[in-house]
Structures are given as C-alpha cells and as structure tokens.
PDB file of N, CA and C in Angstrom:
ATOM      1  N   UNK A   1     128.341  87.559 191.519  1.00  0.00           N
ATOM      2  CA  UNK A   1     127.049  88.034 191.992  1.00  0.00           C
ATOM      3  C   UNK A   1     126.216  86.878 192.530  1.00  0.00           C
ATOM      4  N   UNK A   2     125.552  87.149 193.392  1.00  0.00           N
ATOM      5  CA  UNK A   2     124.516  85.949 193.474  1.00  0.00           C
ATOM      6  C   UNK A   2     123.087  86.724 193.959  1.00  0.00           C
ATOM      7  N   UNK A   3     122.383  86.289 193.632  1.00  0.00           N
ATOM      8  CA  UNK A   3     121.329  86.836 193.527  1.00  0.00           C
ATOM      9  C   UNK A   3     120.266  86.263 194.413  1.00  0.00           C
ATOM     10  N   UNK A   4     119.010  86.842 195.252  1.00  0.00           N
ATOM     11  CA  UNK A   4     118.736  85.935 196.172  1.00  0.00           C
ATOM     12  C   UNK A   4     116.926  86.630 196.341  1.00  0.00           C
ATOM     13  N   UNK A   5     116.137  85.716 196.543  1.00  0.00           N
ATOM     14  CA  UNK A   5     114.604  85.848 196.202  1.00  0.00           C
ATOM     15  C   UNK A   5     113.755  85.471 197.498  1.00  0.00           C
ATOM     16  N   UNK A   6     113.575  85.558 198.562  1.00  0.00           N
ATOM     17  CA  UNK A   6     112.512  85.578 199.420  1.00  0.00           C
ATOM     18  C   UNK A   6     110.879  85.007 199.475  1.00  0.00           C
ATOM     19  N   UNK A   7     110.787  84.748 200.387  1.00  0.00           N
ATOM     20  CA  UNK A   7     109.109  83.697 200.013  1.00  0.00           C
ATOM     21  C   UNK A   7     108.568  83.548 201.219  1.00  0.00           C
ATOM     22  N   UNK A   8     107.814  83.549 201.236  1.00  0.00           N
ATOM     23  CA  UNK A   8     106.684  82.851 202.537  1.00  0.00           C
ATOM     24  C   UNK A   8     105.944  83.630 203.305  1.00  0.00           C
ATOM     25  N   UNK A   9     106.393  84.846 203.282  1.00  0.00           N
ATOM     26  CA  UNK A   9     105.949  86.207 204.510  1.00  0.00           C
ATOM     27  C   UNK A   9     104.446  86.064 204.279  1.00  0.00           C
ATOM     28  N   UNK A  10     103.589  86.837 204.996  1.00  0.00           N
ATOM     29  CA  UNK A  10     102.272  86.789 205.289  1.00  0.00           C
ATOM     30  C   UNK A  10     101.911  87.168 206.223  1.00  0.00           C
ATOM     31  N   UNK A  11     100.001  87.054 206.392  1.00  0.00           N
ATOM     32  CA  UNK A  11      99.628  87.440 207.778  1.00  0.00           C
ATOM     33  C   UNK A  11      99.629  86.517 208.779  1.00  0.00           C
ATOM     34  N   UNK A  12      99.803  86.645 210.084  1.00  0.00           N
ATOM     35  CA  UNK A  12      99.462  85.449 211.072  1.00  0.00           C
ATOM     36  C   UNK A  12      99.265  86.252 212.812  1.00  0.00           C
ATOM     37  N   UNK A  13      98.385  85.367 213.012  1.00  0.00           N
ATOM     38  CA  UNK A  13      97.997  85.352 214.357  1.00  0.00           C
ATOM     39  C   UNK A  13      99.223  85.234 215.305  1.00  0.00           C
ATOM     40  N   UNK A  14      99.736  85.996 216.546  1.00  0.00           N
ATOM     41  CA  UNK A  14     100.248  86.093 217.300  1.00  0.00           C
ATOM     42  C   UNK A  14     100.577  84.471 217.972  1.00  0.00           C
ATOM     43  N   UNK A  15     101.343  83.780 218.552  1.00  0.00           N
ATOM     44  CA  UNK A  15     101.290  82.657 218.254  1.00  0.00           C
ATOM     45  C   UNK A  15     101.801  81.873 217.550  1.00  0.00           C
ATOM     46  N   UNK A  16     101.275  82.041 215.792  1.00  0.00           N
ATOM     47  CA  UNK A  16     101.097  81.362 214.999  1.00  0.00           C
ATOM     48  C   UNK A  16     102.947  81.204 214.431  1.00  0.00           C
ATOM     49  N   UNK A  17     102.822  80.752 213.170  1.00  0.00           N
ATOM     50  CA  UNK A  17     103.786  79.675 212.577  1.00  0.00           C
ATOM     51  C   UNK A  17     104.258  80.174 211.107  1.00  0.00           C
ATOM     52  N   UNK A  18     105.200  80.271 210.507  1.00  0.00           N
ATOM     53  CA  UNK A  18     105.437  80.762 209.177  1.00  0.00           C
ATOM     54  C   UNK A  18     106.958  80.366 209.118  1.00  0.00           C
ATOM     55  N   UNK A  19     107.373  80.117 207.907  1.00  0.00           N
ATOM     56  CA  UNK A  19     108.579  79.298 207.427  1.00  0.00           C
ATOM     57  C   UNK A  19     108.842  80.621 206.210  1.00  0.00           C
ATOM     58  N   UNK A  20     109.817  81.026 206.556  1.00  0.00           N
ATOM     59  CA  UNK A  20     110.255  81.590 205.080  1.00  0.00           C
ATOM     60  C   UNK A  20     111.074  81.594 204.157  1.00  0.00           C
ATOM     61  N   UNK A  21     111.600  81.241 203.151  1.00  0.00           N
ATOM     62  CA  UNK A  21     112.533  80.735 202.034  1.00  0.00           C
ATOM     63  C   UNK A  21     113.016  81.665 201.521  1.00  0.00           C
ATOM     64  N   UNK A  22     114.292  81.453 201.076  1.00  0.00           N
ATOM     65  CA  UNK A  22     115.121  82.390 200.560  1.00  0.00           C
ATOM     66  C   UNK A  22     115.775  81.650 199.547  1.00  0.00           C
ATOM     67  N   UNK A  23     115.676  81.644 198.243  1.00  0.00           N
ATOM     68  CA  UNK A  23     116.374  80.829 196.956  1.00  0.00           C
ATOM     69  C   UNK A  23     117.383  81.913 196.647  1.00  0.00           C
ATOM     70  N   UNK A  24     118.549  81.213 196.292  1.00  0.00           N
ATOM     71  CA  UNK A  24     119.614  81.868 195.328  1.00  0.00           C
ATOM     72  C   UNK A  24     120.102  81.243 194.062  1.00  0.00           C
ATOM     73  N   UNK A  25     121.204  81.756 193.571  1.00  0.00           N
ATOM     74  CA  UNK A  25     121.505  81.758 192.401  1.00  0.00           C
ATOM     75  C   UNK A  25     122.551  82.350 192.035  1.00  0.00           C
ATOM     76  N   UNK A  26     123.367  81.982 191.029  1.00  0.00           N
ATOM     77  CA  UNK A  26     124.834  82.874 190.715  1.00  0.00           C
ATOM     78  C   UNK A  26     126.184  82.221 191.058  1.00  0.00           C
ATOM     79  N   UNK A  27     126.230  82.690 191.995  1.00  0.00           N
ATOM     80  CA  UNK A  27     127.714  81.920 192.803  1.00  0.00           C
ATOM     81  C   UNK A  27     127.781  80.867 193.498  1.00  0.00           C
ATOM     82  N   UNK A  28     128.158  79.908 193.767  1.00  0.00           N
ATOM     83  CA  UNK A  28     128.421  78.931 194.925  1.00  0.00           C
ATOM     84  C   UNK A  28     127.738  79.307 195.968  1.00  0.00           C
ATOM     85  N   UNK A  29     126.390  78.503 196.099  1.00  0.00           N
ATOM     86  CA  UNK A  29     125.810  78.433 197.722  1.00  0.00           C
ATOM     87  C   UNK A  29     126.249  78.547 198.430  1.00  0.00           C
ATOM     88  N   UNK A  30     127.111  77.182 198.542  1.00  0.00           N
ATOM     89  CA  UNK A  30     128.090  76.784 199.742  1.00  0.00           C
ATOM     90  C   UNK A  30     129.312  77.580 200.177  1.00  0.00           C
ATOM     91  N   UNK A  31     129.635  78.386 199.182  1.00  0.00           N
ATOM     92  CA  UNK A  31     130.587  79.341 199.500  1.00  0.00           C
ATOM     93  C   UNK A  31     130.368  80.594 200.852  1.00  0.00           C
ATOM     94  N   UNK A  32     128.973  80.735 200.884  1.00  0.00           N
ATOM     95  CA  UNK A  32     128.410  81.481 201.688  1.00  0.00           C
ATOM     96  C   UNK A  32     127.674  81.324 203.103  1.00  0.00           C
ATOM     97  N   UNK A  33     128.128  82.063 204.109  1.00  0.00           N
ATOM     98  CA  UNK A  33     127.576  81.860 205.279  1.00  0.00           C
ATOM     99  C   UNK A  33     126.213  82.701 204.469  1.00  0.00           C
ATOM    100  N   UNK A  34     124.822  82.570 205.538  1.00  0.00           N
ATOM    101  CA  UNK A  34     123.398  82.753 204.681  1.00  0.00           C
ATOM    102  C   UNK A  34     122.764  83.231 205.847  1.00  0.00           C
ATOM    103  N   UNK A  35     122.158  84.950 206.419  1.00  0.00           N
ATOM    104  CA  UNK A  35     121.780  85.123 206.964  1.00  0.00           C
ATOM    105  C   UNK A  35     120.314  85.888 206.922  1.00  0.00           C
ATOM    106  N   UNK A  36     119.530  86.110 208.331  1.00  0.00           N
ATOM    107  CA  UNK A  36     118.518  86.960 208.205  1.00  0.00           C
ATOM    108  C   UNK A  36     118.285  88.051 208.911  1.00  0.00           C
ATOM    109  N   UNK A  37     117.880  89.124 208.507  1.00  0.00           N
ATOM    110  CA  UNK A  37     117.963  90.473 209.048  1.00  0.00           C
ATOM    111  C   UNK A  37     116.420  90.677 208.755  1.00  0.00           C
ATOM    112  N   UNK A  38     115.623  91.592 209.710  1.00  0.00           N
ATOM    113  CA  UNK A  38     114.250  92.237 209.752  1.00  0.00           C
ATOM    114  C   UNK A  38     114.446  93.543 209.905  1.00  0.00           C
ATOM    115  N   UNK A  39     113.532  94.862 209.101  1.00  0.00           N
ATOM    116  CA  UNK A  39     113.699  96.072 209.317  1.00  0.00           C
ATOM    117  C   UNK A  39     111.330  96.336 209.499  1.00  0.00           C
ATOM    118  N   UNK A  40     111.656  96.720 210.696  1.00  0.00           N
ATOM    119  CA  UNK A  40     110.175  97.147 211.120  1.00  0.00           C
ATOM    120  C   UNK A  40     110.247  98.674 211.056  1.00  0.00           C
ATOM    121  N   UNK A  41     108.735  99.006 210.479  1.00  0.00           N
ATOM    122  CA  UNK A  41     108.749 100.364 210.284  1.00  0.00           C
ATOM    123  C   UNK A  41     109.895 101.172 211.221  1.00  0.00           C
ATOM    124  N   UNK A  42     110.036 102.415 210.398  1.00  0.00           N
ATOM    125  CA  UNK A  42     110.661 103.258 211.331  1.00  0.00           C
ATOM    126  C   UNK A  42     112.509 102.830 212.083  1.00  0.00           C
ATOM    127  N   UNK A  43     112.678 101.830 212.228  1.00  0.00           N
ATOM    128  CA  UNK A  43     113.419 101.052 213.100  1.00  0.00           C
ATOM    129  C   UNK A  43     114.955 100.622 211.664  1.00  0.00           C
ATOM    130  N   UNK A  44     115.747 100.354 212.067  1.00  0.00           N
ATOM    131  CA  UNK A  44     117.163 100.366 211.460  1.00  0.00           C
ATOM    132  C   UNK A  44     116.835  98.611 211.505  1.00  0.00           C
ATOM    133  N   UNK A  45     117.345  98.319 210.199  1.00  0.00           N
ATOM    134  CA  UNK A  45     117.449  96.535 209.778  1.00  0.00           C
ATOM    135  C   UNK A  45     118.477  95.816 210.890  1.00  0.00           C
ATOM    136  N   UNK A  46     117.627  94.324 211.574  1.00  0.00           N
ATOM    137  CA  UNK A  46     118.771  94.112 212.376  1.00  0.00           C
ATOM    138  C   UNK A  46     118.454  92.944 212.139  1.00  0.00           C
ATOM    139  N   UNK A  47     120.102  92.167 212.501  1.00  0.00           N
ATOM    140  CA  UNK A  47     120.108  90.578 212.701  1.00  0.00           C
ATOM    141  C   UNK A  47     119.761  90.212 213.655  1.00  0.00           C
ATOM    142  N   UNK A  48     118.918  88.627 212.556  1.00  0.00           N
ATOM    143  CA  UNK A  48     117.921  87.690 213.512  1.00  0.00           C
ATOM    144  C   UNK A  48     118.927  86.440 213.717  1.00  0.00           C
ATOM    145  N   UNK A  49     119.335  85.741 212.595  1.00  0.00           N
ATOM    146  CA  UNK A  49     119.949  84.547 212.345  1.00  0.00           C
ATOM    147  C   UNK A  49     121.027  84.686 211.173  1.00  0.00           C
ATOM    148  N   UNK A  50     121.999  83.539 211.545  1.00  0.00           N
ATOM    149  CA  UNK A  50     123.046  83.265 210.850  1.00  0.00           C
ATOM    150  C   UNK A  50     123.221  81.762 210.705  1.00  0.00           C
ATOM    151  N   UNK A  51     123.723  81.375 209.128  1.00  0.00           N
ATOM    152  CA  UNK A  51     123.843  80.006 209.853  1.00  0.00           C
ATOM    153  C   UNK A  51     125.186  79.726 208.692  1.00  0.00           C
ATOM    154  N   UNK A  52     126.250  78.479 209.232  1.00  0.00           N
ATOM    155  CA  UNK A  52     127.660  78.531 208.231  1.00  0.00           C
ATOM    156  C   UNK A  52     127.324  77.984 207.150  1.00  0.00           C
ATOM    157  N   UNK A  53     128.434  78.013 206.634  1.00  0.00           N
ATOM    158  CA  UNK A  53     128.555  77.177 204.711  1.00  0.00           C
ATOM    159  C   UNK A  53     127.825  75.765 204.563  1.00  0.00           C
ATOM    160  N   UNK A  54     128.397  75.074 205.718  1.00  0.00           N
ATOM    161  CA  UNK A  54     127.106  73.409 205.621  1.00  0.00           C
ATOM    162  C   UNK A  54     126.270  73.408 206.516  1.00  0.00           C
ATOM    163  N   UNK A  55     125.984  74.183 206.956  1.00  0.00           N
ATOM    164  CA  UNK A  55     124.378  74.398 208.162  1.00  0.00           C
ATOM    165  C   UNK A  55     124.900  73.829 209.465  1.00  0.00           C
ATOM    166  N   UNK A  56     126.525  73.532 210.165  1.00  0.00           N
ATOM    167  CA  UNK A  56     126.647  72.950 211.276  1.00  0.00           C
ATOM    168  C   UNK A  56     126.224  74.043 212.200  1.00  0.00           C
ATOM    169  N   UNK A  57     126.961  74.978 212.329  1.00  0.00           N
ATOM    170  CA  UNK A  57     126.578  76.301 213.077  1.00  0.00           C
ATOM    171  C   UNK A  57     125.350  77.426 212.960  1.00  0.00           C
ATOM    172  N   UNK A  58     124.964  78.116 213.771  1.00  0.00           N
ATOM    173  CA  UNK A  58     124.034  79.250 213.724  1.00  0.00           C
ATOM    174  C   UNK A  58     124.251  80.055 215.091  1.00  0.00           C
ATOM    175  N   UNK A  59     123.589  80.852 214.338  1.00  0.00           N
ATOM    176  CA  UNK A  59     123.680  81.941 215.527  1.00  0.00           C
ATOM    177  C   UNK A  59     122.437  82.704 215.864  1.00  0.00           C
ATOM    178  N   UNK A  60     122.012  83.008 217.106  1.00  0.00           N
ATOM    179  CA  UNK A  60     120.506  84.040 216.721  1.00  0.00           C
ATOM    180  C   UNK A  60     120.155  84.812 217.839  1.00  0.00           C
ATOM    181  N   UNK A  61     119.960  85.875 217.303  1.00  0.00           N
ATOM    182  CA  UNK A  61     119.868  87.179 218.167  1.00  0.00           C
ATOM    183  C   UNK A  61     118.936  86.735 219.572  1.00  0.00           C
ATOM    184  N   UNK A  62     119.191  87.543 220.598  1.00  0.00           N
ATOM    185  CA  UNK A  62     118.444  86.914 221.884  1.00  0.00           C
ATOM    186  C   UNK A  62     116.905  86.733 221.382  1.00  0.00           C
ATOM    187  N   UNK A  63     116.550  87.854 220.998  1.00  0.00           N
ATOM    188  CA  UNK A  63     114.957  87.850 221.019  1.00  0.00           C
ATOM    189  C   UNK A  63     113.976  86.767 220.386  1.00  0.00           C
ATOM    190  N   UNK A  64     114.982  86.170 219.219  1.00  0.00           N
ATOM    191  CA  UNK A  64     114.221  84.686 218.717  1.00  0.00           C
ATOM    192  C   UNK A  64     114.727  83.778 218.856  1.00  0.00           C
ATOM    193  N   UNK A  65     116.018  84.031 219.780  1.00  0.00           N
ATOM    194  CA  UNK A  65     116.751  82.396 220.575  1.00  0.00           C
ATOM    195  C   UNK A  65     115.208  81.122 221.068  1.00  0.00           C
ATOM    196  N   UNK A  66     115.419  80.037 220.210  1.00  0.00           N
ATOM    197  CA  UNK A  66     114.333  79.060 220.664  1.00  0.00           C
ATOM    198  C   UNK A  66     113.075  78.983 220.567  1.00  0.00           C
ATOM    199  N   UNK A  67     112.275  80.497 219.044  1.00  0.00           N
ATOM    200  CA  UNK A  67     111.337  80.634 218.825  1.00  0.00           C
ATOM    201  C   UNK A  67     111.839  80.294 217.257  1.00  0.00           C
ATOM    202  N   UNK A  68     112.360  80.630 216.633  1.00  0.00           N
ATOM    203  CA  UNK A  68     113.344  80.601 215.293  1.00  0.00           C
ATOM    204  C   UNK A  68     114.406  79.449 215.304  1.00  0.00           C
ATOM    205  N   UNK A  69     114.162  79.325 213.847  1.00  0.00           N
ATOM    206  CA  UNK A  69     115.385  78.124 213.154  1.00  0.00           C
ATOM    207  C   UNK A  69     115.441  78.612 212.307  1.00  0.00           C
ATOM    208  N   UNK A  70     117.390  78.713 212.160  1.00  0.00           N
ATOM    209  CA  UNK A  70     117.431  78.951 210.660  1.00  0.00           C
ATOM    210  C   UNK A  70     118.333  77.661 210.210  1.00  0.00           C
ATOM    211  N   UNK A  71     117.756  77.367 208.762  1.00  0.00           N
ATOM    212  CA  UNK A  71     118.716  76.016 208.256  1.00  0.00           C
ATOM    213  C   UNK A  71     119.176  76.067 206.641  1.00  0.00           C
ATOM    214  N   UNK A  72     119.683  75.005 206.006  1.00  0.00           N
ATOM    215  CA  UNK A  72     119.715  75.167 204.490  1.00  0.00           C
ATOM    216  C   UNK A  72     119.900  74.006 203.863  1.00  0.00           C
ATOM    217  N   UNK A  73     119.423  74.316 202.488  1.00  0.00           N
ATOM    218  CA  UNK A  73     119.281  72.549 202.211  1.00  0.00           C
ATOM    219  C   UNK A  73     120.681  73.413 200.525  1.00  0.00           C
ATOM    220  N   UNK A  74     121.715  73.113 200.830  1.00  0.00           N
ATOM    221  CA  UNK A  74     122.567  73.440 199.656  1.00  0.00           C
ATOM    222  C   UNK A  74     122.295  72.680 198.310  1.00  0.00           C
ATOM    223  N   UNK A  75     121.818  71.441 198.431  1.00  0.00           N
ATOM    224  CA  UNK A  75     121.062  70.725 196.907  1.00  0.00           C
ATOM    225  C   UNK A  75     120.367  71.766 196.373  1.00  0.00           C
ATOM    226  N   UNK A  76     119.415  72.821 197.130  1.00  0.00           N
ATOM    227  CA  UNK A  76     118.559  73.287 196.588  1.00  0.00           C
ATOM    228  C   UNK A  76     118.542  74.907 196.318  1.00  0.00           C
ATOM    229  N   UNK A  77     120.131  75.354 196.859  1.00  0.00           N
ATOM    230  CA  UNK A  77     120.668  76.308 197.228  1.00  0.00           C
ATOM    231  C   UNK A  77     119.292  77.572 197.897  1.00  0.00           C
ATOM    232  N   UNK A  78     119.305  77.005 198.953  1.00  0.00           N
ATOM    233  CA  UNK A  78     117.559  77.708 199.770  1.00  0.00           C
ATOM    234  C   UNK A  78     118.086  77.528 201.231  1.00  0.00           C
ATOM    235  N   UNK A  79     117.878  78.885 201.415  1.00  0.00           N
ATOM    236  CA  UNK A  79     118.168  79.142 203.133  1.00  0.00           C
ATOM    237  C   UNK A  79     116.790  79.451 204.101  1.00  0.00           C
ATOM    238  N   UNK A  80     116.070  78.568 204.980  1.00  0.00           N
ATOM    239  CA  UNK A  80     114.703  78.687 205.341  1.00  0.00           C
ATOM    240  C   UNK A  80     114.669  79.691 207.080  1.00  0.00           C
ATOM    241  N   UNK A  81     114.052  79.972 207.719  1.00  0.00           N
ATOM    242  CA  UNK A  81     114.245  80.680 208.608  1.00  0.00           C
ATOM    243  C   UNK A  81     112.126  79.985 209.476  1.00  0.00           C
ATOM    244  N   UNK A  82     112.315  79.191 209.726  1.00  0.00           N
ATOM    245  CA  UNK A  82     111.366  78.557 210.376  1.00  0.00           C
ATOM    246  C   UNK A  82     110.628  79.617 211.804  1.00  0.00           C
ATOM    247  N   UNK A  83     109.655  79.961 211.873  1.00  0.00           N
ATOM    248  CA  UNK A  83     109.656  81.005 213.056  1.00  0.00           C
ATOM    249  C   UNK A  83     108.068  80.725 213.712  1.00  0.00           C
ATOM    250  N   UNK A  84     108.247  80.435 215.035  1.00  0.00           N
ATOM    251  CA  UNK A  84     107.459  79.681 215.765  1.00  0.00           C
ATOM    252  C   UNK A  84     106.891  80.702 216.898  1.00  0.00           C
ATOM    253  N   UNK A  85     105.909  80.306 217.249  1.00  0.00           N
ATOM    254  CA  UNK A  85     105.484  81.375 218.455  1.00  0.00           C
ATOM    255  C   UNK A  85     105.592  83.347 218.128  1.00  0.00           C
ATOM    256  N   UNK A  86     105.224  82.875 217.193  1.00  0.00           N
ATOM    257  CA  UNK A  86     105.206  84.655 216.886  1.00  0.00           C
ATOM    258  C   UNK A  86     104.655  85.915 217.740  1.00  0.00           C
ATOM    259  N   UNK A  87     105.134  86.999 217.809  1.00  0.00           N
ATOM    260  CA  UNK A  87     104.997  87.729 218.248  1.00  0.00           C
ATOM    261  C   UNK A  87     104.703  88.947 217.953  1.00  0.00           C
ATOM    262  N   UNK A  88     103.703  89.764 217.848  1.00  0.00           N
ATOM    263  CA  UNK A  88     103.472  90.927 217.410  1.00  0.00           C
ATOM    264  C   UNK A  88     105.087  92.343 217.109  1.00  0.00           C
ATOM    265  N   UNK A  89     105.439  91.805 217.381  1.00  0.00           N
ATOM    266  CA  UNK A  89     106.860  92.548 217.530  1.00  0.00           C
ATOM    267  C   UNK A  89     108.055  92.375 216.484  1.00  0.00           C
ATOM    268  N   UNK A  90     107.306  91.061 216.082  1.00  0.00           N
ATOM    269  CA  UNK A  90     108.373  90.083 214.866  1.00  0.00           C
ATOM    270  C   UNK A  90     107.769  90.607 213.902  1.00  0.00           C
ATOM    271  N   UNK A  91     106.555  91.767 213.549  1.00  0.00           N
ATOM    272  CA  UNK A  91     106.224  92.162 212.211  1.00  0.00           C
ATOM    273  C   UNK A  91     107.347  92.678 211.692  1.00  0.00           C
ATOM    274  N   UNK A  92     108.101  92.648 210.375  1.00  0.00           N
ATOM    275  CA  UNK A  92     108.675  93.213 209.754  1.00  0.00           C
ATOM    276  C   UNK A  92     108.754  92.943 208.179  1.00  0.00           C
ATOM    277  N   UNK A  93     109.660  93.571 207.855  1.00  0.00           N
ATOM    278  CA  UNK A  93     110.236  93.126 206.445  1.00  0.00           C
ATOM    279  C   UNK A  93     111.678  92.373 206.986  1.00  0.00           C
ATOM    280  N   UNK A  94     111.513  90.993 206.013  1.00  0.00           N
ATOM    281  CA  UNK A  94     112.346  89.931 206.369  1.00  0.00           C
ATOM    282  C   UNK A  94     113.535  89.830 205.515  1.00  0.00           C
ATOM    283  N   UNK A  95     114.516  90.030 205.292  1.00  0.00           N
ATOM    284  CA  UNK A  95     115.660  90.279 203.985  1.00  0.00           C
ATOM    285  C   UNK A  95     116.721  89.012 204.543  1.00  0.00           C
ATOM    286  N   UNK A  96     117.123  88.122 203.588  1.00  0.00           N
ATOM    287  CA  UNK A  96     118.007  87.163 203.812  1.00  0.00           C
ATOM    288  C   UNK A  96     119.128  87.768 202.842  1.00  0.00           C
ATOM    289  N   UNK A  97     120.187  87.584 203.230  1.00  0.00           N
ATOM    290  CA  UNK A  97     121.445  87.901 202.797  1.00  0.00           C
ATOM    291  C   UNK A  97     122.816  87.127 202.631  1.00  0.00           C
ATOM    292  N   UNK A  98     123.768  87.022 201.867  1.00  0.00           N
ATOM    293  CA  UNK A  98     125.276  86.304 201.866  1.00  0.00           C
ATOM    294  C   UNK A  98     125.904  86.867 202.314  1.00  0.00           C
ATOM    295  N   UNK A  99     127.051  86.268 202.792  1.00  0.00           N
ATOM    296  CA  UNK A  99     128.297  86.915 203.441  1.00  0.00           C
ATOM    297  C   UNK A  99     128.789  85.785 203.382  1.00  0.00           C
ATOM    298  N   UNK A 100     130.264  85.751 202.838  1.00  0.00           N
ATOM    299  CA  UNK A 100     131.757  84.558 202.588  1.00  0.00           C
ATOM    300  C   UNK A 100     131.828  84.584 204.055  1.00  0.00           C
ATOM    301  N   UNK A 101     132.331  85.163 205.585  1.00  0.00           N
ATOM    302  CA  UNK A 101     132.384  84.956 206.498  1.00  0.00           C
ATOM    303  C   UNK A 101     131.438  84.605 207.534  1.00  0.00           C
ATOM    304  N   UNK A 102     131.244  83.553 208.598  1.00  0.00           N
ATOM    305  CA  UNK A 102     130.042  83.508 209.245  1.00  0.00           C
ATOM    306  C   UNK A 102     130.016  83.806 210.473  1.00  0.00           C
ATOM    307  N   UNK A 103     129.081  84.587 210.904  1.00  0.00           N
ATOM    308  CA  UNK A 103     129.072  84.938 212.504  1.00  0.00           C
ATOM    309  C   UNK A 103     128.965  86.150 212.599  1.00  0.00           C
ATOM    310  N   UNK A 104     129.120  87.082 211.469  1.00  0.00           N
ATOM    311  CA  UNK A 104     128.756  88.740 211.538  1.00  0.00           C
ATOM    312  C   UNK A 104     127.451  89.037 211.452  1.00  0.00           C
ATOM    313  N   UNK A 105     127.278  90.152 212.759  1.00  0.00           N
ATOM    314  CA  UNK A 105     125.985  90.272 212.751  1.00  0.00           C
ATOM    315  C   UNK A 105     125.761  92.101 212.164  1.00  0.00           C
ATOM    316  N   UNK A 106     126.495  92.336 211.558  1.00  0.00           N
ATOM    317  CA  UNK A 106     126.262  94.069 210.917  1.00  0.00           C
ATOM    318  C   UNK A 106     125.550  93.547 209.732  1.00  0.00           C
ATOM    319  N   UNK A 107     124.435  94.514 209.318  1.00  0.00           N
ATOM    320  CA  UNK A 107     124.454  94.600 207.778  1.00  0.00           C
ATOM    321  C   UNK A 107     125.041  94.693 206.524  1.00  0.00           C
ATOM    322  N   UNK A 108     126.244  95.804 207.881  1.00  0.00           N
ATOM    323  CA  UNK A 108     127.208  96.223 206.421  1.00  0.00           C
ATOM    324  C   UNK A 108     128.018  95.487 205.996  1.00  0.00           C
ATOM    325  N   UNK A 109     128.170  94.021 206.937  1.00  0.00           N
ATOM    326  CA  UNK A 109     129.106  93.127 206.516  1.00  0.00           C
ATOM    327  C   UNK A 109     128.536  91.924 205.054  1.00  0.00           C
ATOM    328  N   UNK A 110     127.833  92.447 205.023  1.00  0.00           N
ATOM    329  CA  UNK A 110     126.826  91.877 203.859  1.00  0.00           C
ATOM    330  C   UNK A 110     126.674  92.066 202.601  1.00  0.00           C
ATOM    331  N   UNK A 111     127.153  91.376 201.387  1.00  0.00           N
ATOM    332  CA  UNK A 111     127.564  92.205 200.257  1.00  0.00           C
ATOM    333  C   UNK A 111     125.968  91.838 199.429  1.00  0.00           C
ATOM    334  N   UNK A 112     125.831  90.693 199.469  1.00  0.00           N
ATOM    335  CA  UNK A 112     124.050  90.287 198.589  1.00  0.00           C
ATOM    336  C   UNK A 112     122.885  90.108 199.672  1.00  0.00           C
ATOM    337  N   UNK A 113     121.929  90.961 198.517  1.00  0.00           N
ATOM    338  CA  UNK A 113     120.294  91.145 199.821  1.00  0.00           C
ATOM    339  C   UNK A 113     119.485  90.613 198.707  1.00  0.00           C
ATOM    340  N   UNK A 114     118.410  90.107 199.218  1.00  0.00           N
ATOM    341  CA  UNK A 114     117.220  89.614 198.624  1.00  0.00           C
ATOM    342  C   UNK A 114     116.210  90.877 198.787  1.00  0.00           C
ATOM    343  N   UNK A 115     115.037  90.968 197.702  1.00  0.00           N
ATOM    344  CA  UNK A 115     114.136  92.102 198.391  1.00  0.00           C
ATOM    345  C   UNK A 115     113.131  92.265 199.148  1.00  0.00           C
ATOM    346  N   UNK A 116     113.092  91.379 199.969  1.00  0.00           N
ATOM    347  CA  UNK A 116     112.186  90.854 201.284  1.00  0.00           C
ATOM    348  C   UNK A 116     111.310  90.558 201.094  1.00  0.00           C
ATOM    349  N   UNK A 117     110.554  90.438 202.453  1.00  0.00           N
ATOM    350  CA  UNK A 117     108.877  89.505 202.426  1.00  0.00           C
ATOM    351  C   UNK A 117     108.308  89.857 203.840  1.00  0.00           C
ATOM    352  N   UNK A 118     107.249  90.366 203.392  1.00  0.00           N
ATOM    353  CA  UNK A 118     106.499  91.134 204.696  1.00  0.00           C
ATOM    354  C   UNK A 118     105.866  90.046 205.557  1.00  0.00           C
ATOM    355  N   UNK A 119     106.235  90.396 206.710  1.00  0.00           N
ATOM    356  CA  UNK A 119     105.955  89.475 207.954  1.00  0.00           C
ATOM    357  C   UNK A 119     104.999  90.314 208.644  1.00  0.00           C
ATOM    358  N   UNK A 120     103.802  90.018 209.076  1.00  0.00           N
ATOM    359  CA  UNK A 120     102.652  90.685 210.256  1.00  0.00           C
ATOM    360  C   UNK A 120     102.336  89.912 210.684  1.00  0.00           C
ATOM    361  N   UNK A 121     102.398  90.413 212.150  1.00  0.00           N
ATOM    362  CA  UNK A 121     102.161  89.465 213.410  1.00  0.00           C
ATOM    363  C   UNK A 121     100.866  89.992 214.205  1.00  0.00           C
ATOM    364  N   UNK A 122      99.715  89.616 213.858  1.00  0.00           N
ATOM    365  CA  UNK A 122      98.681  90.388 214.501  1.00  0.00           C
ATOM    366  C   UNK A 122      97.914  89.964 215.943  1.00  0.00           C
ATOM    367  N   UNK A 123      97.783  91.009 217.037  1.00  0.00           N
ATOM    368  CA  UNK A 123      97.716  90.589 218.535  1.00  0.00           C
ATOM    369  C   UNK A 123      96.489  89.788 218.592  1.00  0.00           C
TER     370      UNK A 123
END
C-alpha cells in the first residue's frame, strides 16, 4: 500500500503561482512513477503531469506544457507539481497518484490516490 496526502491548494488570482505537495508513505517511493490528475466540477478526472522513478523524465498534458512543473525530491518521498501562470480553467480538485509504470496517462492505470486539494483560479 502506499498511501499519499496532498497540500498546498488554495485561492489565487488568475496569473498567480501555487506549488502543491504530495507526501507518501508505505512502499518504496522510488519504486513509483508519481503523477497528477485534476477533476473540475462536473468534468471526468484528467492527466496533467507525470514524472519517472528518479525525476529524469516527465510528461504533461498540452494545456500546462510550460506553465507547470512536476518534480520529486525521493529523500523526502514528496512529489511537487509547481504551477505558474494560472488560469481560471486550472480550478480543480488536484489528486496525485502512483503507478509502478511511467508515461500512462488513464486514471485507471493508477492503483494509489491521495484525497486532493482544491485549486481556484479566480478571473
């Protein structure tokens, strides 16, 4: 099992800047590719970012290509998702997740979820 806890969400100005943390626990960090998925009202949970077992690779959906970073510091077993230039559109609920393989962007390929952290992006 590994178990996984969310942090940072909040309000912010359109524009603005927010970093959000994701701590785990349980199993081998490093064992796990470490991703992030957003579900906005109404709307089906989708992937934002992915990143591999030692943080060389990532991956990230067009819409926050070069507004978003996702990284991880495995000492501290914490996967961060840095998100810049926000956009009213990026409001959601933010859920970071494990997966042993890296580069899948389904949910269902996802066996551990954290229970998110509300993101509002106000115009």
């Amino acid at each position: 099992q590994v178990q996984l806890v969310e942090s940072g969400g909040g309000l912010v100005q359109a524009g603005g800047s927010l970093r959000l943390s994701c701590a785990a626990s349980g199993r081998t960090f490093s064992d796990y590719a470490m991703g992030w998925f957003r579900q906005a009202p109404g709307k089906e949970r989708e992937f934002v970012a992915v990143i591999s077992w030692g943080g060389s690779n990532t991956y990230y959906t067009d819409s926050v290509e070069g507004r978003f970073t996702i990284s991880r510091d495995n000492a501290l077993n914490t996967v961060y998702l840095q998100m810049n230039t926000l956009k009213p559109e990026d409001t959601a609920v933010y859920y970071c997740a494990a997966d042993r393989t890296f580069g899948r962007v389904s949910r269902r390929d996802y066996a551990y979820w954290g229970q998110g952290t509300q993101v509002t992006v106000s115009s």
